[in-house]
Each structure stands twice: as C-alpha cells, then as structure tokens.
Protein backbone atom coordinates (compact mmCIF):
# COMPACT_ATOMS: atom_id res chain seq x y z
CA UNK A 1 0.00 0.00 0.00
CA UNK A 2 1.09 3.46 -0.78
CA UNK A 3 0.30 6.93 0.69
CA UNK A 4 -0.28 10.19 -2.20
CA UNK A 5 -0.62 13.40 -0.77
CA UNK A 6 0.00 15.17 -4.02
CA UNK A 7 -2.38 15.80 -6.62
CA UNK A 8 -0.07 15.09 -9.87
CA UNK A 9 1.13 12.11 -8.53
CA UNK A 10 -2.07 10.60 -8.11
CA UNK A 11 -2.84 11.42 -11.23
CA UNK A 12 -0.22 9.74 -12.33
CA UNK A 13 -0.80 6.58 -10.58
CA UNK A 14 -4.45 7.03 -11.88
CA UNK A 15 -3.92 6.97 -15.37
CA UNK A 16 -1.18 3.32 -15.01
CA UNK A 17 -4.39 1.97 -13.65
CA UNK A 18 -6.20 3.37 -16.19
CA UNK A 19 -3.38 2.10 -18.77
CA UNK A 20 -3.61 -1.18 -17.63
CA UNK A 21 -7.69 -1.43 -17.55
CA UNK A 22 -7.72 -1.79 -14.24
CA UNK A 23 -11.45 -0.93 -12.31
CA UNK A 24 -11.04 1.64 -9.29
CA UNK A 25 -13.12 1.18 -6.19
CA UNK A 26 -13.61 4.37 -4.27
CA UNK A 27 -13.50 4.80 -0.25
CA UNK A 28 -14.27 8.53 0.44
CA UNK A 29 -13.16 8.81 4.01
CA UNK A 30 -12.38 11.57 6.61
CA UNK A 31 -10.52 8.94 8.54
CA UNK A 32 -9.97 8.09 11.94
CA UNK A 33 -11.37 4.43 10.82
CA UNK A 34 -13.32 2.06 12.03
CA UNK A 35 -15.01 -1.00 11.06
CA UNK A 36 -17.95 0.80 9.26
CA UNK A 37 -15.14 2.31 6.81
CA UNK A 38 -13.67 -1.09 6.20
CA UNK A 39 -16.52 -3.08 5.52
CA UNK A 40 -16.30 -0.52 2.50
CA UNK A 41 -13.24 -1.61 1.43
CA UNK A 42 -13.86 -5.34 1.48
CA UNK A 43 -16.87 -4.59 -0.54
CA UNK A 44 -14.48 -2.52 -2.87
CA UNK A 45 -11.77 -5.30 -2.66
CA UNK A 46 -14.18 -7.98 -4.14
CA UNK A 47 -15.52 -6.04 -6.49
CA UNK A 48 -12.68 -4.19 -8.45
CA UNK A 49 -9.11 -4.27 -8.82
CA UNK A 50 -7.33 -1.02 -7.41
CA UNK A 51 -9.05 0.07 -4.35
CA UNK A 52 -8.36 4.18 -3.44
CA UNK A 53 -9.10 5.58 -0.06
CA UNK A 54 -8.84 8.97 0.60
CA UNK A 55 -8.72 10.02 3.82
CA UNK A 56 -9.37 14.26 4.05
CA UNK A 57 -11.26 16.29 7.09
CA UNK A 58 -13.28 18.92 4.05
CA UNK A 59 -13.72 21.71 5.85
CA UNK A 60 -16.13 23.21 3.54
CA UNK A 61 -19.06 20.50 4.82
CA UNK A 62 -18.47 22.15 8.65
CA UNK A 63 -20.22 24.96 10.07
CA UNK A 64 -18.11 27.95 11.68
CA UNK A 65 -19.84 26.60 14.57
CA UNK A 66 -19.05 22.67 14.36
CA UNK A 67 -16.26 20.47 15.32
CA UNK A 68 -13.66 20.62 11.85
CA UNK A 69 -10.72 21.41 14.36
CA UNK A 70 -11.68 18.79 17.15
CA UNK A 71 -12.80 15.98 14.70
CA UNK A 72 -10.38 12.95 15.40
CA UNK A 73 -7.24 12.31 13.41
CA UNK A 74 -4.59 9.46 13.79
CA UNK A 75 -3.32 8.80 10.75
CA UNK A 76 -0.79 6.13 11.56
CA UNK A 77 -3.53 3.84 13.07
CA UNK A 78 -5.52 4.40 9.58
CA UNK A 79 -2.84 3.55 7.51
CA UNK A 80 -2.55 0.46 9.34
CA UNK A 81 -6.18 -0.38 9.62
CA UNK A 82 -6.10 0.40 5.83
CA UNK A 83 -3.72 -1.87 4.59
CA UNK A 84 -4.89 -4.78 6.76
CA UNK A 85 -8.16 -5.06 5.16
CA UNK A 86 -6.68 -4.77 1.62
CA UNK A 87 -6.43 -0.89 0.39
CA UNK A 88 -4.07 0.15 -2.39
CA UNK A 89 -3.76 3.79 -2.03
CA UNK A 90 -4.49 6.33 0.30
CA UNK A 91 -4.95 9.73 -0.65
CA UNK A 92 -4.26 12.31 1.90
CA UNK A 93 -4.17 15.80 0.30
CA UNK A 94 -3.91 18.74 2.34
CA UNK A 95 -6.22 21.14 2.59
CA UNK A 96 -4.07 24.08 0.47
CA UNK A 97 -3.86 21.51 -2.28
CA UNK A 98 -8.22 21.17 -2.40
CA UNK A 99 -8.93 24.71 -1.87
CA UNK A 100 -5.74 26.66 -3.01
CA UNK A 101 -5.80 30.79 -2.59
CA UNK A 102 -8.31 32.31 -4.37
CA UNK A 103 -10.65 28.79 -4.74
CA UNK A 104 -14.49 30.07 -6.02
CA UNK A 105 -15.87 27.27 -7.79
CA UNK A 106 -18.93 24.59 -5.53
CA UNK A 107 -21.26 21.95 -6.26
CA UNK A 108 -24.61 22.54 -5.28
CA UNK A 109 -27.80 20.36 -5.10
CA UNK A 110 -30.68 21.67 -4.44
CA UNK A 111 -33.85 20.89 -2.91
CA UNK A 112 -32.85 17.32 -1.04
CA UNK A 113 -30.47 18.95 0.82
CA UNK A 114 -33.06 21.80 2.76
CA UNK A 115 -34.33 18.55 4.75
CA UNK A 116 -33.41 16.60 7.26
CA UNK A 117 -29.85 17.33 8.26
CA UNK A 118 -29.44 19.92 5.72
CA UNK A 119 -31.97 22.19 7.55
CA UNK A 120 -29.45 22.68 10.32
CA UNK A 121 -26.13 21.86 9.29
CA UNK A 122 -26.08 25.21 6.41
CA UNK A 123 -24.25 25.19 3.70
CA UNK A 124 -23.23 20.94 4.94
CA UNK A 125 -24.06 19.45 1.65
CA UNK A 126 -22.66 22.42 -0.76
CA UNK A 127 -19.12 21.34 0.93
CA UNK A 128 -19.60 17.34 0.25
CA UNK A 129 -20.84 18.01 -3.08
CA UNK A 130 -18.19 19.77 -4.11
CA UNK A 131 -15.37 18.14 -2.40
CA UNK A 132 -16.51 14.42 -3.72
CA UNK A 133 -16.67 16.04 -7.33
CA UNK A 134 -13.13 16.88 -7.02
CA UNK A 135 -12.36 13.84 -5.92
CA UNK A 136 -14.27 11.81 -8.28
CA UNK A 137 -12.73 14.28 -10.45
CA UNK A 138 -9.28 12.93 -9.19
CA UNK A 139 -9.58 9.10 -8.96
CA UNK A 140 -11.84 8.11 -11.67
CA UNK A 141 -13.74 5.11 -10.11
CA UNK A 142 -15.54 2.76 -11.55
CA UNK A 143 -17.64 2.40 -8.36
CA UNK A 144 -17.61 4.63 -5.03
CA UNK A 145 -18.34 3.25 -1.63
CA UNK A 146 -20.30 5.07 0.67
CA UNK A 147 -21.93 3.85 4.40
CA UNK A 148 -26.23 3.83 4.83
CA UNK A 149 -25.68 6.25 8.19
CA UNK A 150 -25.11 8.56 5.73
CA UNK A 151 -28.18 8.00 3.96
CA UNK A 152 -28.88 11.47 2.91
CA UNK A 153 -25.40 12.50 1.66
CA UNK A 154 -25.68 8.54 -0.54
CA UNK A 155 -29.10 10.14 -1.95
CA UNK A 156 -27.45 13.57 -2.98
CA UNK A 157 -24.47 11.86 -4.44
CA UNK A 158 -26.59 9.20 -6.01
CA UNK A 159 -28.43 12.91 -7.50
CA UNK A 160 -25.45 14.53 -7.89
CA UNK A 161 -23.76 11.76 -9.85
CA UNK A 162 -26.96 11.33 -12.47
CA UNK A 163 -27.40 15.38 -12.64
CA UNK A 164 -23.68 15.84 -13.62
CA UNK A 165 -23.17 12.80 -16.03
CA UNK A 166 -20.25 11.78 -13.67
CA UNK A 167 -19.36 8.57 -15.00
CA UNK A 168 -19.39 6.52 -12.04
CA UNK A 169 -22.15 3.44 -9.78
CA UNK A 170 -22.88 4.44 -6.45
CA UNK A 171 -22.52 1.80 -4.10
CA UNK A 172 -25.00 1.66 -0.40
CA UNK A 173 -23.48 -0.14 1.82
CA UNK A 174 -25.39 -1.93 5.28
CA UNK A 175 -24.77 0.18 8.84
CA UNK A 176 -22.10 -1.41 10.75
CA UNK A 177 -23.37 -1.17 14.58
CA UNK A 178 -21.57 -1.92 17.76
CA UNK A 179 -23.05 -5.00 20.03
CA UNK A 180 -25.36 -2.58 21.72
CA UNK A 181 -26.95 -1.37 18.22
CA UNK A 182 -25.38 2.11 18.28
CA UNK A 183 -24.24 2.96 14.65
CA UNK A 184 -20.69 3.38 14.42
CA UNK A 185 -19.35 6.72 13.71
CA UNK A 186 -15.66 8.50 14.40
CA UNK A 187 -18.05 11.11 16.51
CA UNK A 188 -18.48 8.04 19.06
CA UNK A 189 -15.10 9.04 20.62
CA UNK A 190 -16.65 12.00 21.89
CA UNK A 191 -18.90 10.26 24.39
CA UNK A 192 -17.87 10.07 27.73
CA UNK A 193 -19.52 7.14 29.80
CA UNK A 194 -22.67 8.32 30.58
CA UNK A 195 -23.53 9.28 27.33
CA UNK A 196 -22.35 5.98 25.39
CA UNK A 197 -24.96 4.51 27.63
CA UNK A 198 -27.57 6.70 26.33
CA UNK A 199 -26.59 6.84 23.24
CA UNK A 200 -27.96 3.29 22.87
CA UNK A 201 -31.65 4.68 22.86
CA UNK A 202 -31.48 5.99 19.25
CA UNK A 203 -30.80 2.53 17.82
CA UNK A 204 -33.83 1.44 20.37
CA UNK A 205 -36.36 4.27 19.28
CA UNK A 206 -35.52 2.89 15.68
CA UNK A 207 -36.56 -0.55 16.72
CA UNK A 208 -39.57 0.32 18.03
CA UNK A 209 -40.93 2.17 15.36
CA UNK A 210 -40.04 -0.85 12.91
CA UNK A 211 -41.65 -3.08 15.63
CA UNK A 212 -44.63 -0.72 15.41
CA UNK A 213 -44.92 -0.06 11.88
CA UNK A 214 -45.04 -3.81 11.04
CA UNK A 215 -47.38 -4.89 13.84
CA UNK A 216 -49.79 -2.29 11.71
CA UNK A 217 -49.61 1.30 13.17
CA UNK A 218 -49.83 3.59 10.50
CA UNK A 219 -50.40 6.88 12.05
CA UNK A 220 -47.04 9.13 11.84
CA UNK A 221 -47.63 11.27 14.53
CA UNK A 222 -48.05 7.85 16.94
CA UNK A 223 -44.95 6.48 15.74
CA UNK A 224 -42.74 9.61 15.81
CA UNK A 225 -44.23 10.72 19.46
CA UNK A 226 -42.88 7.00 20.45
CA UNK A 227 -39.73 7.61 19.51
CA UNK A 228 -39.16 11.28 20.65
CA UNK A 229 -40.46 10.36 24.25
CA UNK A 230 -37.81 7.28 24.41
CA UNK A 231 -35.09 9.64 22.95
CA UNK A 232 -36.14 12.33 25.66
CA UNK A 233 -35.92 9.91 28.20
CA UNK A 234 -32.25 10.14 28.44
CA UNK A 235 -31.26 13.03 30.39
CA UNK A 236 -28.09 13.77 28.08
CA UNK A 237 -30.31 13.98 25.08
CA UNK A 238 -31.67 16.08 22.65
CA UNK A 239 -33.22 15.96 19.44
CA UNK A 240 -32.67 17.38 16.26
CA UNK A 241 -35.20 15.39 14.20
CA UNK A 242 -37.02 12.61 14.14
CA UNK A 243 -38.43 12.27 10.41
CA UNK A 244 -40.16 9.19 8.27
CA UNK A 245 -39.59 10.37 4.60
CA UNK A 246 -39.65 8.52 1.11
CA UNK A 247 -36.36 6.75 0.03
CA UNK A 248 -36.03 8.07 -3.05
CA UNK A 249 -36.68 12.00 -2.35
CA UNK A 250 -36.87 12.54 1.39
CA UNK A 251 -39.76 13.78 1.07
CA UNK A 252 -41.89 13.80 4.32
CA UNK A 253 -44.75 10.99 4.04
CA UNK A 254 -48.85 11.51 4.56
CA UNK A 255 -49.01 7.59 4.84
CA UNK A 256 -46.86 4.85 5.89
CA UNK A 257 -46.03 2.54 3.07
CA UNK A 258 -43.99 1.21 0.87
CA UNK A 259 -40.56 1.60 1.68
CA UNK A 260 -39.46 4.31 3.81
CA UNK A 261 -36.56 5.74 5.92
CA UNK A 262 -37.04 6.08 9.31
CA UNK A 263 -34.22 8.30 10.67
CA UNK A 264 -33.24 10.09 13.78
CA UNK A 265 -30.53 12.80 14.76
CA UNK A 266 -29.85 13.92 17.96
CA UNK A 267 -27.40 15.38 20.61
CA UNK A 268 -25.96 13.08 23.48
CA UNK A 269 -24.38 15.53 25.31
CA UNK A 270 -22.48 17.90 23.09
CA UNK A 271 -22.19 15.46 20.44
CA UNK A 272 -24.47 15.16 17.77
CA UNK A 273 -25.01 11.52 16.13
CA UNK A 274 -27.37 10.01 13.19
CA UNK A 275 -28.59 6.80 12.54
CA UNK A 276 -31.70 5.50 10.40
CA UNK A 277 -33.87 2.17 9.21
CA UNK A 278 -35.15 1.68 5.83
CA UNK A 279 -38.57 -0.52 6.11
CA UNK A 280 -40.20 -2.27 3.60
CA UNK A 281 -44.25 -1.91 4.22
C-alpha cells in the first residue's frame, strides 16, 4: 500500500491503472477508521481491482460553529487499519492543495439537501458536493463506496452523480453497529460514559418504530411521538429530528407505506449523532 498526498502524482498513478484497464473502487473517508469504513473496502476489494481511499477532514461541509478542528485524526492507526483489510492507495491531500488561494468554484444540489440534516447543518451538503466532485474528479472510479448512516449525503451523491453525467455506480453499503446497536461513527469518541450509555436509545427508538410499523400502526404522529419520548428519556439527550420520509426524495410521508426511511438525529451531550432504518411496508 502506498500513501499520495499530491495531486499530480495521483494522477499519475491514476492513469497506469487506467493504462492497464484496471477498475477503481472508491473509499471517500475523513478517517480516523473504524469498522464501518472497512466493511467498504472489502466490498471494494471484491468487487474491483485497485481500491483508493482517501482520507481528508473537508472543511467546507463544517459549520463555523461545528467540530472541523476537534474531529479525530490518527493517521498512523488508519494507515494500518487500511492496509490490513486490503487498500491500495491512500490519498491524503492537504487542505491548500483542495482549496488553493483564491478557490471560487462549488457543487450545489438543491432541494434534497433543505431537509433533514441539511436544515441545520447550512451550507453541509454544498461542501460534500463539491469536495466528492473533485475527488471523483481525481480518482476516476468505476464504483464509489459510501456507508447507509449517511443516507442522505448517498441520496445527494446518487443525485449529484446522475445530474452531472459523472461517469461513475454508487454503491450503499449496510450500517455497521456496535453489540449494543449504536451505529458506528468517528463522533463516538466524543462520548464520555454516561452518554455511550444513552446513546444506545437511538438505535432502540428505531426498533420500536419498525416493531410498530409492522405490527400495523400507520399513524405518523403515533410512531414519531414513540420515539421522541424514548429519545427524551435520556437526560443527556436532545433531538434534532425525528423524520419518516420517502427513500427516493426525502420527502416527508402523509401515509406509511412502501418503503421508507425512518431516521433520527440527535445530541448526546455535546455530540451530535445520526442513525436510520429503511422498512419495507
């Protein structure tokens, strides 16, 4: 395995893959691992031949106000954790090389990114949409990888992607949870005790309204007023939103059916986590 921080020399190594018609799997990361991120790249392993990581903390997708200097970084452990589980190249650009003096030009979808988390994380989506065009731009994959906790950034790719005429599949990939259910996520770290133990209630509230929703309750309201009350339960909790939206859109539902997101986000403490469940009706 190799490590590129420059731009022209993965370029370079780009177009010998390219050269030797080699497919490129794609693992957009902002690193500090873990096994959600490398279930990605065993997909990627199996299904193409030169698997790229890049591993880059965009700070165009954080808020003035959110955590872009405190987000975790420990690079040596993800290079290791990398190459174990079978990962070519990492590409670690700095952040003068993405956005050099003077930078002006973003990606912007519109519409499916004023819901959910978009509605208060401003400006979130402008800064993923522009920073995975470069580096689709960049790596040229035949197929990207990207996690279902993410659902909404996976739908405004999947947009983004079919919009543009970017020549690349999209691949979902399951939620990788810890024993207790909670959705893994590098934001975890932040949790002290207390608050990993409450955490576990989102990945509960989620079960219940699946539990609920196929023993035959239909009314939103019900469901959603389940959920928030075991959510508020926890005293280090608060909630962002609870919403039950259409796969395809995110658009909020007037009827429970067919198959539909159910997704939470929510503040244990100081630290704000997401998780969903997509249920077939």
């Amino acid at each position: 395995m190799i490590v590129i921080r420059s731009i022209k020399k993965l370029s370079c190594y780009i177009k010998g893959q390219k050269k030797k018609t080699k497919t490129i799997g794609f693992v957009p990361t902002m690193g500090y691992l873990h096994e959600g991120h490398l279930s990605l790249v065993r997909r990627a392993r199996k299904e193409t031949d030169t698997v790229v990581m890049s591993i880059f903390v965009n700070p165009t997708q954080f808020s003035p106000h959110e955590d872009f200097k405190e987000y975790p970084r420990n690079l040596k452990r993800d290079i290791k954790l990398a190459e174990s589980c079978g990962v070519d190249v990492i590409f670690y650009p700095s952040v003068k090389s993405m956005y050099p003096e003077g930078y002006l030009t973003y990606v912007n979808v519109e519409k499916i990114t004023s819901v959910l988390c978009g509605r208060s994380r401003l400006g979130h989506f402008k800064g993923v949409c522009t920073v995975v065009t470069k580096l689709f731009n960049l790596v040229q994959p035949d197929i990207a990888y990207f996690g279902q906790k993410d659902f909404q950034q996976a739908v405004v790719i999947k947009r983004m992607v079919k919009d543009l005429n970017i020549p690349v599949k999209i691949r979902v990939c399951p939620i990788i949870r810890e024993k207790d259910g909670l959705a893994m996520s590098s934001r975890n770290t932040y949790l002290n005790e207390r608050e990993r133990e409450d955490a576990k209630v989102i990945y509960k509230a989620l079960c219940k309204a699946k539990e609920m929703i196929l023993e035959g309750e239909r009314n939103l309201k019900v469901v959603t007023g389940k959920m928030k009350n075991l959510i508020l339960s926890k005293p280090t909790s608060k909630i962002d939103y609870i919403a039950i939206v259409d796969t395809e859109n995110l658009n909020p539902l007037e009827e429970i059916k067919g198959k539909i997101l159910v997704a939470i986000a929510c503040w244990i403490g100081k630290t704000r986590l997401i998780d969903n469940l997509i249920i077939k009706v």
